[in-house]
C-alpha atoms as a PDB file:
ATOM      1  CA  UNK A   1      60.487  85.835  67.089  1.00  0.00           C
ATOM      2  CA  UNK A   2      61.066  85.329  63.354  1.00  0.00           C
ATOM      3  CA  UNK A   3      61.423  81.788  61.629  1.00  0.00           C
ATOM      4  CA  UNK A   4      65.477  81.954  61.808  1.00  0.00           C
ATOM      5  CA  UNK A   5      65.433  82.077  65.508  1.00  0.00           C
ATOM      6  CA  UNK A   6      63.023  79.825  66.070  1.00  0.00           C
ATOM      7  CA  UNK A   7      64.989  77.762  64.539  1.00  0.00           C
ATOM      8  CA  UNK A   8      67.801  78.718  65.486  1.00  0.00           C
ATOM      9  CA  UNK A   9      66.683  78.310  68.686  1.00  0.00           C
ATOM     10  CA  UNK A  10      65.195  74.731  68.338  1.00  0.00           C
ATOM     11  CA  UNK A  11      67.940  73.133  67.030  1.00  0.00           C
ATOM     12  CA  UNK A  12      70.484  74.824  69.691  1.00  0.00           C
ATOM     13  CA  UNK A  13      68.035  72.769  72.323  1.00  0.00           C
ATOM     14  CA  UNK A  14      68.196  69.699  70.381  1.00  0.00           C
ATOM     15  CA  UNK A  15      72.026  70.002  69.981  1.00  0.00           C
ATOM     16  CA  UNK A  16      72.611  70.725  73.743  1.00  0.00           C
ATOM     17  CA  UNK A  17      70.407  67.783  75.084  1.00  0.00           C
ATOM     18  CA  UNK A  18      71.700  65.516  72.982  1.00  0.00           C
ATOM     19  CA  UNK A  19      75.927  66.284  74.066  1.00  0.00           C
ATOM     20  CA  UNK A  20      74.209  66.312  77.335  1.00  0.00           C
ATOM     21  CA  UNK A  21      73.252  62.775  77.127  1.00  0.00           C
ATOM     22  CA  UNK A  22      75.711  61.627  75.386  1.00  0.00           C
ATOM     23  CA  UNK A  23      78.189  63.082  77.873  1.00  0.00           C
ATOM     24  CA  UNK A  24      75.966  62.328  81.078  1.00  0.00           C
ATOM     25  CA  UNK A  25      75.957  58.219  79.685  1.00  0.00           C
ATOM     26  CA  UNK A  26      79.409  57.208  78.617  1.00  0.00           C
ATOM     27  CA  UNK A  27      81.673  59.999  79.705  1.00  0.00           C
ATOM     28  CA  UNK A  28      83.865  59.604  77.155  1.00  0.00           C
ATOM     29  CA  UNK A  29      85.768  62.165  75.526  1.00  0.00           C
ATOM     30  CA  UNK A  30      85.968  60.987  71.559  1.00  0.00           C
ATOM     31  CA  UNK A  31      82.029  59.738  71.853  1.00  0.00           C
ATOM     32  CA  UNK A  32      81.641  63.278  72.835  1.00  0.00           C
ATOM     33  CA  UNK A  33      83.598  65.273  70.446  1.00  0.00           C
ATOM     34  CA  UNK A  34      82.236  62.648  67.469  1.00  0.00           C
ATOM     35  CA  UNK A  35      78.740  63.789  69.254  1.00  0.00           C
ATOM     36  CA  UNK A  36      79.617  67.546  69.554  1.00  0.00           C
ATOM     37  CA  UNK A  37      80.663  67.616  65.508  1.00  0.00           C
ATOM     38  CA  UNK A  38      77.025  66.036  64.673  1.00  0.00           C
ATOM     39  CA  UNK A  39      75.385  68.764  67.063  1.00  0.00           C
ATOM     40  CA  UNK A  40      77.295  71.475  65.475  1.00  0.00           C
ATOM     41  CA  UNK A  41      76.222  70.213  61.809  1.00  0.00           C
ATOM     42  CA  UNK A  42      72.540  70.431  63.201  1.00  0.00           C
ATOM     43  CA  UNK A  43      72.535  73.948  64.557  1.00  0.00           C
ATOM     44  CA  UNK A  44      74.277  74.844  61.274  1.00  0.00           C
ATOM     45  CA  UNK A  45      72.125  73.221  58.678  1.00  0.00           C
ATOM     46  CA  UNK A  46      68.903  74.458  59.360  1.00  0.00           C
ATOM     47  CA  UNK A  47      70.194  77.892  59.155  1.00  0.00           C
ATOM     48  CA  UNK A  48      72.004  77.491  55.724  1.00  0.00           C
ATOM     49  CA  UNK A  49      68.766  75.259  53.982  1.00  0.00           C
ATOM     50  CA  UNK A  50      66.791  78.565  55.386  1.00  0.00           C
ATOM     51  CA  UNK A  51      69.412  81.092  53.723  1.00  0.00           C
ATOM     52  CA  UNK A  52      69.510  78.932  50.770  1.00  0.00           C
ATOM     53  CA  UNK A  53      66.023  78.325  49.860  1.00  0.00           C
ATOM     54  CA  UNK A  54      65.523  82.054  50.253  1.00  0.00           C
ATOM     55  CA  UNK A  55      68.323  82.782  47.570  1.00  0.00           C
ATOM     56  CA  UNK A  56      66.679  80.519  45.471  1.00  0.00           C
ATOM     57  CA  UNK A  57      63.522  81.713  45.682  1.00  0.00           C
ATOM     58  CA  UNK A  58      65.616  85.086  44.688  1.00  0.00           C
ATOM     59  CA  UNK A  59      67.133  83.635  41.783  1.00  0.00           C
ATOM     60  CA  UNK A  60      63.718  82.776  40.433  1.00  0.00           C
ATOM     61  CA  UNK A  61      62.507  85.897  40.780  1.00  0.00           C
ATOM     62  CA  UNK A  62      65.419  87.396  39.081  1.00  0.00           C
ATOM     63  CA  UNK A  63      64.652  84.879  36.476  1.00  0.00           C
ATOM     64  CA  UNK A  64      61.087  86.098  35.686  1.00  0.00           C
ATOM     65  CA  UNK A  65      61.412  90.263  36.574  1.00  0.00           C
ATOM     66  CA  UNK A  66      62.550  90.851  32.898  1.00  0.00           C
ATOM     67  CA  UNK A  67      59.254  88.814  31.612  1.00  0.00           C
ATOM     68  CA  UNK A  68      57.146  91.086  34.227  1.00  0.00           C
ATOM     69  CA  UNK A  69      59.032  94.345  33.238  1.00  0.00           C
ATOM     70  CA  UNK A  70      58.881  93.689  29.587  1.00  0.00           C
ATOM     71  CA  UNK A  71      54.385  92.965  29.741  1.00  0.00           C
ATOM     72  CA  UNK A  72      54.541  95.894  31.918  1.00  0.00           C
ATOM     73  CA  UNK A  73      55.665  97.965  29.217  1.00  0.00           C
ATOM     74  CA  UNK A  74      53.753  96.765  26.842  1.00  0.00           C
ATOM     75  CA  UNK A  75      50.356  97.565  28.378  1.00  0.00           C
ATOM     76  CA  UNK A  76      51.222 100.390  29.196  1.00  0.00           C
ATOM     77  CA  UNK A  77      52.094 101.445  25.630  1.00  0.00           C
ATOM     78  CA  UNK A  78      48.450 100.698  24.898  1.00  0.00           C
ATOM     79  CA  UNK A  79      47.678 103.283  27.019  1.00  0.00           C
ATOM     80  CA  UNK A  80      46.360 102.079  30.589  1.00  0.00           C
ATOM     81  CA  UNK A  81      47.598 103.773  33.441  1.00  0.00           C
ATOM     82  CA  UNK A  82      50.224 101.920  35.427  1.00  0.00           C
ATOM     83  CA  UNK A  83      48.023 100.483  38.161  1.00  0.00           C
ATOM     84  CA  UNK A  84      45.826  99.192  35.474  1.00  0.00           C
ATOM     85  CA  UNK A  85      48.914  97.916  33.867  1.00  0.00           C
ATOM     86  CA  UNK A  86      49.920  95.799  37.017  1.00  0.00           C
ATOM     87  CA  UNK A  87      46.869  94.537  37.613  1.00  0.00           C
ATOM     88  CA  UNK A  88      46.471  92.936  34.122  1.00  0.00           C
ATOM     89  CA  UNK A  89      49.690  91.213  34.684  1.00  0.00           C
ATOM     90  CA  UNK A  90      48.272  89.401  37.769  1.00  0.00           C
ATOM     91  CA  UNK A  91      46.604  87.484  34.802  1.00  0.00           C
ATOM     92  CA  UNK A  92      49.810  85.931  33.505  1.00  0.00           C
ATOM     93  CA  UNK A  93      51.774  83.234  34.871  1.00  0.00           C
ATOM     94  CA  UNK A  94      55.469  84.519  36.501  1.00  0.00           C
ATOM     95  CA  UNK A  95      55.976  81.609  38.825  1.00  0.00           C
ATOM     96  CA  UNK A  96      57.508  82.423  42.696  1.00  0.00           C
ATOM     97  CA  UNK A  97      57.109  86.266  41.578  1.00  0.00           C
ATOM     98  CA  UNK A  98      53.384  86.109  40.538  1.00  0.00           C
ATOM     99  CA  UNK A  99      51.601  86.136  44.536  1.00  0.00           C
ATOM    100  CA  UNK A 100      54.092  88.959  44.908  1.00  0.00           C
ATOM    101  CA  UNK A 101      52.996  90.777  41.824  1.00  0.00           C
ATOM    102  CA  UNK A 102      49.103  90.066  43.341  1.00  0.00           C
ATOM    103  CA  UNK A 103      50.200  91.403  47.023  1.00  0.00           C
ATOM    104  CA  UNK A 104      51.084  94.597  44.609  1.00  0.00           C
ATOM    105  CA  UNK A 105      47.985  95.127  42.640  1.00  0.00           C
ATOM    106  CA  UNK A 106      45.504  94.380  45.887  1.00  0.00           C
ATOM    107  CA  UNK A 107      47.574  97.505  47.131  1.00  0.00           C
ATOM    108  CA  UNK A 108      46.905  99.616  44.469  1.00  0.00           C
ATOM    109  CA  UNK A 109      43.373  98.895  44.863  1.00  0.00           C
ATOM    110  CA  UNK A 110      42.895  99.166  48.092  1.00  0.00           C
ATOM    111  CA  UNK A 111      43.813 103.102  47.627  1.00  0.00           C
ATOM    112  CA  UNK A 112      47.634 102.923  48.357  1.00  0.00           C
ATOM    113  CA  UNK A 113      49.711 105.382  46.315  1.00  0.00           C
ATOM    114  CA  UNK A 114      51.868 103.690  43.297  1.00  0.00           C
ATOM    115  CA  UNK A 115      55.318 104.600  45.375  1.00  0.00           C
ATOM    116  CA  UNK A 116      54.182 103.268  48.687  1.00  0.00           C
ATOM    117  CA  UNK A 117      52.673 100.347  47.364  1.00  0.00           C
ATOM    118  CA  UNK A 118      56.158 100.069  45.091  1.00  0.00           C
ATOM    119  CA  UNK A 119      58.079 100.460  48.536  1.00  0.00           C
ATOM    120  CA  UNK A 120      56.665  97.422  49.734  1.00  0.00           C
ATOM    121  CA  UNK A 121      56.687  95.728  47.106  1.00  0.00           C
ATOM    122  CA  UNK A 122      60.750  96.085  46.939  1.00  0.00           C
ATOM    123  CA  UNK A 123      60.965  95.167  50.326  1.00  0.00           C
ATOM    124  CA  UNK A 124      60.338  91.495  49.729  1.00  0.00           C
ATOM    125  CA  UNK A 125      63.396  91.791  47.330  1.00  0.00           C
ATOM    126  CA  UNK A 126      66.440  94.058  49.500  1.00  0.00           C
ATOM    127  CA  UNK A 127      69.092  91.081  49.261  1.00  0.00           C
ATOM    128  CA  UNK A 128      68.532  91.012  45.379  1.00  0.00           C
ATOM    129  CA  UNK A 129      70.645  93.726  44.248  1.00  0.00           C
ATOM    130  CA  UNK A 130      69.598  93.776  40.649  1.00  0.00           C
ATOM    131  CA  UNK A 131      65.953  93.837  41.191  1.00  0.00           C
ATOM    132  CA  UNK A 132      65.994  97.033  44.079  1.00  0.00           C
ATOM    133  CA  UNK A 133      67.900  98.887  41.095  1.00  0.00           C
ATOM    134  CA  UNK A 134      65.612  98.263  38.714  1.00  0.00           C
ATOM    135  CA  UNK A 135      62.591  99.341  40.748  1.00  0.00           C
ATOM    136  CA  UNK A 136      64.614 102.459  41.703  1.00  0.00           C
ATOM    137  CA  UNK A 137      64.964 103.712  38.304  1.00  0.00           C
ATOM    138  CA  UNK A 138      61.232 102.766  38.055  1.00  0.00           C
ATOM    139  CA  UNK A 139      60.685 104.800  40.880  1.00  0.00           C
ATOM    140  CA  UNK A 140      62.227 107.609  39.636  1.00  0.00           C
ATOM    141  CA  UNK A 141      60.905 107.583  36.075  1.00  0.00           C
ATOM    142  CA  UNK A 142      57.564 107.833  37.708  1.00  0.00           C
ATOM    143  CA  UNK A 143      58.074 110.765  39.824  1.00  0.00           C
ATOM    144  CA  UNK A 144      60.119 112.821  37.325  1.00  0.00           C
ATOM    145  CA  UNK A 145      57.205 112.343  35.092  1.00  0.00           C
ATOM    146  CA  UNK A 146      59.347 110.397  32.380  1.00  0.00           C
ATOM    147  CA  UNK A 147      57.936 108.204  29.601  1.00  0.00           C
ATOM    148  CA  UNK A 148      57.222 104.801  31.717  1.00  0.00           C
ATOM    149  CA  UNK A 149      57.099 102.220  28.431  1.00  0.00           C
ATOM    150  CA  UNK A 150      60.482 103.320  27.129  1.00  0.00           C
ATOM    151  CA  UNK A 151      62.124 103.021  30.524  1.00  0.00           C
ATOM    152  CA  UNK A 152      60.382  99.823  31.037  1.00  0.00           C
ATOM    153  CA  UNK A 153      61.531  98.660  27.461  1.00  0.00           C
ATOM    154  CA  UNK A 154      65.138  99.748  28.207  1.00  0.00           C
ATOM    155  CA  UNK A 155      64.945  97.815  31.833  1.00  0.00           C
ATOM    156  CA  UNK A 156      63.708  94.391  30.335  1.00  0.00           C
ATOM    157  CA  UNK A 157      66.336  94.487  27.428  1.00  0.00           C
ATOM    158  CA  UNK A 158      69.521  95.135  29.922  1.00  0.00           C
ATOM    159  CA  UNK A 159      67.806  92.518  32.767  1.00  0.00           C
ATOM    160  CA  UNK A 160      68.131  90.123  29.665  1.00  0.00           C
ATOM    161  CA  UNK A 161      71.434  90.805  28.786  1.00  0.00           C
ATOM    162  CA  UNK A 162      72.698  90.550  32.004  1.00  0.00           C
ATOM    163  CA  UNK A 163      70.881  87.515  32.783  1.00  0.00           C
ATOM    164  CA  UNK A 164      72.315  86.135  29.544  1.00  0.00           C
ATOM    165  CA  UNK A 165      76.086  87.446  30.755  1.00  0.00           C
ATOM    166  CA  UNK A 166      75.771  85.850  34.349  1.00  0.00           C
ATOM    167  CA  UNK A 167      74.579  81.885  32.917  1.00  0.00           C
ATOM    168  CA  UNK A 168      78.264  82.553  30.163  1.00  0.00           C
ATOM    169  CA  UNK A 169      79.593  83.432  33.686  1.00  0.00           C
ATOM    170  CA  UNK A 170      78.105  79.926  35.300  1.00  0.00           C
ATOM    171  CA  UNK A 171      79.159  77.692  32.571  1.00  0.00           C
ATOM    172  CA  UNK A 172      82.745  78.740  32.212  1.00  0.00           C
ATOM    173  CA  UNK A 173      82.927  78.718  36.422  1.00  0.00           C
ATOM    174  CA  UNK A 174      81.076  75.542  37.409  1.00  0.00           C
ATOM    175  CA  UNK A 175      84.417  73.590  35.573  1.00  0.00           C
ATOM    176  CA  UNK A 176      86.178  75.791  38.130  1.00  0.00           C
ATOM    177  CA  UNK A 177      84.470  74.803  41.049  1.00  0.00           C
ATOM    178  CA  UNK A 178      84.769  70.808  39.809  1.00  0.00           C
ATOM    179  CA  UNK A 179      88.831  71.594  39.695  1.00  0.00           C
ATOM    180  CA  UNK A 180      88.216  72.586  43.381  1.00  0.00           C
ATOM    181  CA  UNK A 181      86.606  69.843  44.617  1.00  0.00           C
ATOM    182  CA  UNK A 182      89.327  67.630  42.739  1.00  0.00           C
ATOM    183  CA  UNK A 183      91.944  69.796  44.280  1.00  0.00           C
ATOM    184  CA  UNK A 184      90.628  69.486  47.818  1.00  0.00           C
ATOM    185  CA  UNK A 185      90.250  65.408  47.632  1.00  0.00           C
ATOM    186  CA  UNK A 186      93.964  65.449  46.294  1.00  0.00           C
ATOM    187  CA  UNK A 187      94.958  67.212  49.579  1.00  0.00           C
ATOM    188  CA  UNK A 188      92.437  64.585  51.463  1.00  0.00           C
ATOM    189  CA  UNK A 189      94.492  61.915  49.704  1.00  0.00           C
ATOM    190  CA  UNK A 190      97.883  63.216  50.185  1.00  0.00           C
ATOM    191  CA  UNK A 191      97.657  64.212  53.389  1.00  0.00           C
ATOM    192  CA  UNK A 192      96.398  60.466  54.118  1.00  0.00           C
ATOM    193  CA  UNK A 193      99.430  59.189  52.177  1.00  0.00           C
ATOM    194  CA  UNK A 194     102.013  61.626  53.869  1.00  0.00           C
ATOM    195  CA  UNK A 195     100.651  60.318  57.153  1.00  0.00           C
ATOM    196  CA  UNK A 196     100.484  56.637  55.929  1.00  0.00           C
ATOM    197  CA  UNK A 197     104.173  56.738  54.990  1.00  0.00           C
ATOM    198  CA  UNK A 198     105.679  59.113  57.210  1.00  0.00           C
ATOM    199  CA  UNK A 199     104.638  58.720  61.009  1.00  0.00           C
ATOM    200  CA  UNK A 200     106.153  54.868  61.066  1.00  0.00           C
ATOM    201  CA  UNK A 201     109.140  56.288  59.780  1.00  0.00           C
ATOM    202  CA  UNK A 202     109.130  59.138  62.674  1.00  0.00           C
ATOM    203  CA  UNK A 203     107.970  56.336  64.775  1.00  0.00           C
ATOM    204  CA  UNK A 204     110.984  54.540  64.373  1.00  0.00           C
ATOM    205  CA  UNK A 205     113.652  56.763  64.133  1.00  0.00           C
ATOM    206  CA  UNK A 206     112.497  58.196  67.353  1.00  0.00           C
ATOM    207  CA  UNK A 207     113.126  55.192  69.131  1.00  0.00           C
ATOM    208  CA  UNK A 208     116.630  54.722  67.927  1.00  0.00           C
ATOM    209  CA  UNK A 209     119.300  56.016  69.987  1.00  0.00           C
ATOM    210  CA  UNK A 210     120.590  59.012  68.785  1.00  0.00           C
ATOM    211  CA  UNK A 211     123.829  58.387  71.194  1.00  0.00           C
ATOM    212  CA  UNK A 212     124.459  54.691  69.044  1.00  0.00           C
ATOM    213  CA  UNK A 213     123.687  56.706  66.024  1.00  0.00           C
ATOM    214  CA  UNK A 214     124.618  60.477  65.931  1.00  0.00           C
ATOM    215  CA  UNK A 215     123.791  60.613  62.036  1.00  0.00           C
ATOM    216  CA  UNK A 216     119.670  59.446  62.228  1.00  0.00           C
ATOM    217  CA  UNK A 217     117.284  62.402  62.400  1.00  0.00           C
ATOM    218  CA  UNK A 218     115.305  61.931  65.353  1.00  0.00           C
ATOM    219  CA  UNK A 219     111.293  63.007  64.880  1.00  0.00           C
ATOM    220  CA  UNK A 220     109.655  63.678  68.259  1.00  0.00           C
ATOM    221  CA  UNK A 221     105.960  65.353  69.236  1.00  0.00           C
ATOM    222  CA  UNK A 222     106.626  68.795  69.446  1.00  0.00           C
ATOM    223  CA  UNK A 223     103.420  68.849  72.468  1.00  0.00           C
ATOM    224  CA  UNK A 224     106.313  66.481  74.328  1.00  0.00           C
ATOM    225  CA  UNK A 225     108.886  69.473  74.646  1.00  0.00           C
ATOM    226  CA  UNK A 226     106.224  72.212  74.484  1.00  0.00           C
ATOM    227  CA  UNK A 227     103.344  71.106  76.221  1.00  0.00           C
ATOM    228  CA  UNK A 228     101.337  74.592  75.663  1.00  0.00           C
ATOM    229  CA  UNK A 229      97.550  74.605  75.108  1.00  0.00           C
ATOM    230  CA  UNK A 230      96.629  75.194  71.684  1.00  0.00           C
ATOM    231  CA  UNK A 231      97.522  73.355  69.597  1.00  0.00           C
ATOM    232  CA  UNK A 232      98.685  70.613  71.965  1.00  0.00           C
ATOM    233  CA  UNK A 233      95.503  70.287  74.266  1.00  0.00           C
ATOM    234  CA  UNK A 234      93.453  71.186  71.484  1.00  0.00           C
ATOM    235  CA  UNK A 235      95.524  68.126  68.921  1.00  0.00           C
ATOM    236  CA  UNK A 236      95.038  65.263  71.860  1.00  0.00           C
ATOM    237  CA  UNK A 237      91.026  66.009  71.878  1.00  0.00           C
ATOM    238  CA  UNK A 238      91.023  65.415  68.084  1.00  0.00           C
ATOM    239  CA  UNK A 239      93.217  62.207  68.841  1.00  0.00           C
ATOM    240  CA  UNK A 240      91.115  61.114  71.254  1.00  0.00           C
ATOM    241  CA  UNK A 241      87.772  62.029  69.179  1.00  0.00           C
ATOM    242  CA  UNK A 242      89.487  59.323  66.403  1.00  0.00           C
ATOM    243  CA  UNK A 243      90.554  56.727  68.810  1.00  0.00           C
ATOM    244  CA  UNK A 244      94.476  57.441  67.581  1.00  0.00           C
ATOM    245  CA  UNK A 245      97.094  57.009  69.831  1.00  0.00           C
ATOM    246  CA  UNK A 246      99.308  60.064  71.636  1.00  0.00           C
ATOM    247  CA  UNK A 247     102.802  60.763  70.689  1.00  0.00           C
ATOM    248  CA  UNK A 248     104.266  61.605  67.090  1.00  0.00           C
ATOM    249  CA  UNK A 249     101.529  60.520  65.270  1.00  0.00           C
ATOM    250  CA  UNK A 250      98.753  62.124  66.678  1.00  0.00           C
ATOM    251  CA  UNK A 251     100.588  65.270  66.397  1.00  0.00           C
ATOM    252  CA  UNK A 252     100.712  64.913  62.567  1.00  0.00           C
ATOM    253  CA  UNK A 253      97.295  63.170  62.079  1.00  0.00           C
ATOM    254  CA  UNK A 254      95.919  66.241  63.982  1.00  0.00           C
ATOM    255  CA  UNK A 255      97.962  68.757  62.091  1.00  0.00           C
ATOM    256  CA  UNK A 256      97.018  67.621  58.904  1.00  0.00           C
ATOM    257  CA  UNK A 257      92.910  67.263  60.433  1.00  0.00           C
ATOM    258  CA  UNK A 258      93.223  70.517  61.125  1.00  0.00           C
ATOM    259  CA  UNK A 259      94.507  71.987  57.893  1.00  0.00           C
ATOM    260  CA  UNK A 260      91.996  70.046  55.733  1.00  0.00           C
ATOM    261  CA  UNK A 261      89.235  71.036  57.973  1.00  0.00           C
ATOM    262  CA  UNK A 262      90.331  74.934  57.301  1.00  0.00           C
ATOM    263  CA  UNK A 263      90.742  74.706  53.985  1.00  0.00           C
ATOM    264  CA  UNK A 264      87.279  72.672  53.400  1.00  0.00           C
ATOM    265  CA  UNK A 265      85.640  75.914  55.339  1.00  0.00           C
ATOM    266  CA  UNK A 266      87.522  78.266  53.310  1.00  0.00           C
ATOM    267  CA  UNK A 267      87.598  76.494  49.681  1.00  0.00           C
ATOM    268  CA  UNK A 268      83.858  75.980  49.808  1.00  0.00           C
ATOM    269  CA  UNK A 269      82.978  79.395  50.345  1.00  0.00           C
ATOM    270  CA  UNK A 270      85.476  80.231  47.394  1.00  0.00           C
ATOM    271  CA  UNK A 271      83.425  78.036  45.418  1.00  0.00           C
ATOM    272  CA  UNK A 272      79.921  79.009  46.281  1.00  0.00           C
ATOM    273  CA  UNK A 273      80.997  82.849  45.602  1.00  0.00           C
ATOM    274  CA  UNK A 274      82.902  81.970  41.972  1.00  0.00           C
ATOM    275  CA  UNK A 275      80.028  79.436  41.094  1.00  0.00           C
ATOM    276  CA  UNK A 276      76.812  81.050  42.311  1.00  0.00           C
ATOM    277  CA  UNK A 277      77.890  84.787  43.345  1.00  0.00           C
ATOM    278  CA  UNK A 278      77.062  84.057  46.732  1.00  0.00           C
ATOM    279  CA  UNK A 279      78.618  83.055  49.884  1.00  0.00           C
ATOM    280  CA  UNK A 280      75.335  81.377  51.411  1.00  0.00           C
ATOM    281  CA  UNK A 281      76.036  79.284  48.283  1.00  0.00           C
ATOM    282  CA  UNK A 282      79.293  78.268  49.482  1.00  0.00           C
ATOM    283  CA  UNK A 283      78.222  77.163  52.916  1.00  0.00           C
ATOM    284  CA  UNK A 284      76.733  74.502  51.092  1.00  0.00           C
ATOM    285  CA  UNK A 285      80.069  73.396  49.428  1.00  0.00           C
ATOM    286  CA  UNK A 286      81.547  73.694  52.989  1.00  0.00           C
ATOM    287  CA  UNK A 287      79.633  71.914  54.507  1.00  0.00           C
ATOM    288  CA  UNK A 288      79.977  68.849  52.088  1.00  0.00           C
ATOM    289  CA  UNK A 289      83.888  69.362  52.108  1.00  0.00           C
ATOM    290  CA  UNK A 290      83.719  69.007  55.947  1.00  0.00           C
ATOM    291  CA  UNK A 291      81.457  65.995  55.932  1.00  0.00           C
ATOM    292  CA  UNK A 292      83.480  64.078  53.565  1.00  0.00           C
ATOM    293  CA  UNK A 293      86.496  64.952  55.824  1.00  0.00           C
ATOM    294  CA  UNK A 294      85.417  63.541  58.818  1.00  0.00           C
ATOM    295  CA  UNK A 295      84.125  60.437  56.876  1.00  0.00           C
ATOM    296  CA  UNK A 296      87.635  59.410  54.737  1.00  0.00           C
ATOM    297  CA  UNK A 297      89.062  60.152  58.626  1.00  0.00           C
ATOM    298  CA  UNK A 298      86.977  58.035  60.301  1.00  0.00           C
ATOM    299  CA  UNK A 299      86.437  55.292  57.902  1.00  0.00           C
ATOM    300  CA  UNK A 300      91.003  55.030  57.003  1.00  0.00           C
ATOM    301  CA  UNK A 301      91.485  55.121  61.282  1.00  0.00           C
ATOM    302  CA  UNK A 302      88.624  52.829  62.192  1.00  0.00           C
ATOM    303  CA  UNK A 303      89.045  50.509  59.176  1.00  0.00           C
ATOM    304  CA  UNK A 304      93.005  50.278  60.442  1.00  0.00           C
ATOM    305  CA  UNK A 305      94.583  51.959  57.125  1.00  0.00           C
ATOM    306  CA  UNK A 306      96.700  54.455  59.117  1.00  0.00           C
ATOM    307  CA  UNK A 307      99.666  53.509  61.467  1.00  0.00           C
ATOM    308  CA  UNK A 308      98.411  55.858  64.331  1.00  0.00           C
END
């Protein structure tokens, strides 16, 4: 079993016993939806910080290949063969890439052949797109018999360029993915103040008489004349998971729940992808978008800031 299920695995246990309890001691249904949201953020977390870390560790890599590519080339214009060449290099520093680089050259002299000990040394590196094409062309200049320095030359100067291209790419983006967030929390707050100002007013009119007064709009719960399971089951567990009471209001504090909580899921992986390139990047965005969304939630119901 490999480190992502195991703890995959671990924290589905830990997740489970603790609804489990939770359910088993106070049999309530909003202590164990609150509880059920917690477990879900600790199966998911340990996953992402796994898949993060691990495109970090990429992106330092991708930082240092050029440097590796570039002293590659230059030894061996001076001649060495290209075993010799790697091996030197285990001399310099190349941070994260450097015990990979090492894992390479005690290949080579072991007796492995330059491609096979290549091959596994690309493995390591399959979800870096940039740095498998790069050791294919290498691959290829070295069976086609081509010359090695001046490929490696030509490598290092376009890994630079591009490197140079993507950080233009991060700094005009990142002011991007701050309009975002600010976009997002302007929903958060307008959907607060839509439901702040609106439900008393639906509240109200309902309970007017529409016989005494043919000409007031009245506002009911849909879930009241259509009492179908999703959304309406699924609306009264999120009311009850907040403490807010059924009828009109919970129908509208759930609706608009529901529609932050979608577009925190979906906005943050937007983000990750236009910041960072990636969408492991954006489950990090999502995640904070959802956390700060059942927060403001919590804290404007429990505090008593919304009429529901």
């Amino acid at each position: 079993m490999d480190k992502e299920r195991r703890v995959l695995l671990v924290s589905m246990i830990i997740a489970v016993v603790l609804v489990s309890v939770f359910a088993i001691l106070t049999q309530d249904v909003g202590i164990i939806v609150n509880v059920s949201v917690i477990a879900l953020f600790i199966v998911i977390t340990p996953l992402f910080l796994i898949k993060y870390t691990e495109f970090l560790w990429l992106k330092s890599i991708e930082k240092e290949f050029p440097a590796f590519i570039r002293d590659l080339a230059g030894l061996k214009r001076s001649g060495i063969t290209l075993s010799e060449a790697i091996k030197m290099t285990t001399k310099n520093n190349y941070g994260k890439l450097t015990p990979e680089i090492q894992k390479f050259s005690n290949r080579l002299s072991w007796g492995v052949h330059f491609i096979r000990a290549l091959e596994i040394f690309g493995k390591r590196f399959r979800a870096s797109k940039l740095v498998t094409e790069i050791l294919s062309i290498v691959r290829e200049a070295y069976v086609s018999g081509a010359n090695i320095s001046v490929t490696l030359d030509s490598l290092s100067r376009d890994m630079v360029t591009l490197k140079e291209i993507d950080e233009e790419r991060k700094a005009v983006v990142r002011q991007h993915v701050m309009i975002m967030y600010g976009i997002f929390f302007m929903f958060v707050a307008i959907s607060i103040s839509i439901i702040y100002v609106l439900v008393p007013m639906m509240s109200q009119t309902q309970q007017t008489s529409v016989a005494n007064s043919p000409l007031v709009m009245s506002f009911a719960d849909p879930c009241q004349r259509m009492n179908i399971p999703f959304p309406c089951a699924y609306f009264g567990v999120v009311c009850e998971s907040f403490s807010v009471n059924q009828g009109v209001g919970c129908y509208y504090f759930s609706l608009f729940f529901t529609v932050l909580v979608i577009q925190a899921i979906f906005m943050g992986l937007i983000s990750g992808q236009l910041g960072e390139n990636s969408i492991v990047a954006g489950v990090k965005h999502s995640l904070i978008m959802l956390a700060s969304v059942f927060m403001i939630f919590m804290f404007v119901v429990r505090s008593g800031f919304l009429p529901v």
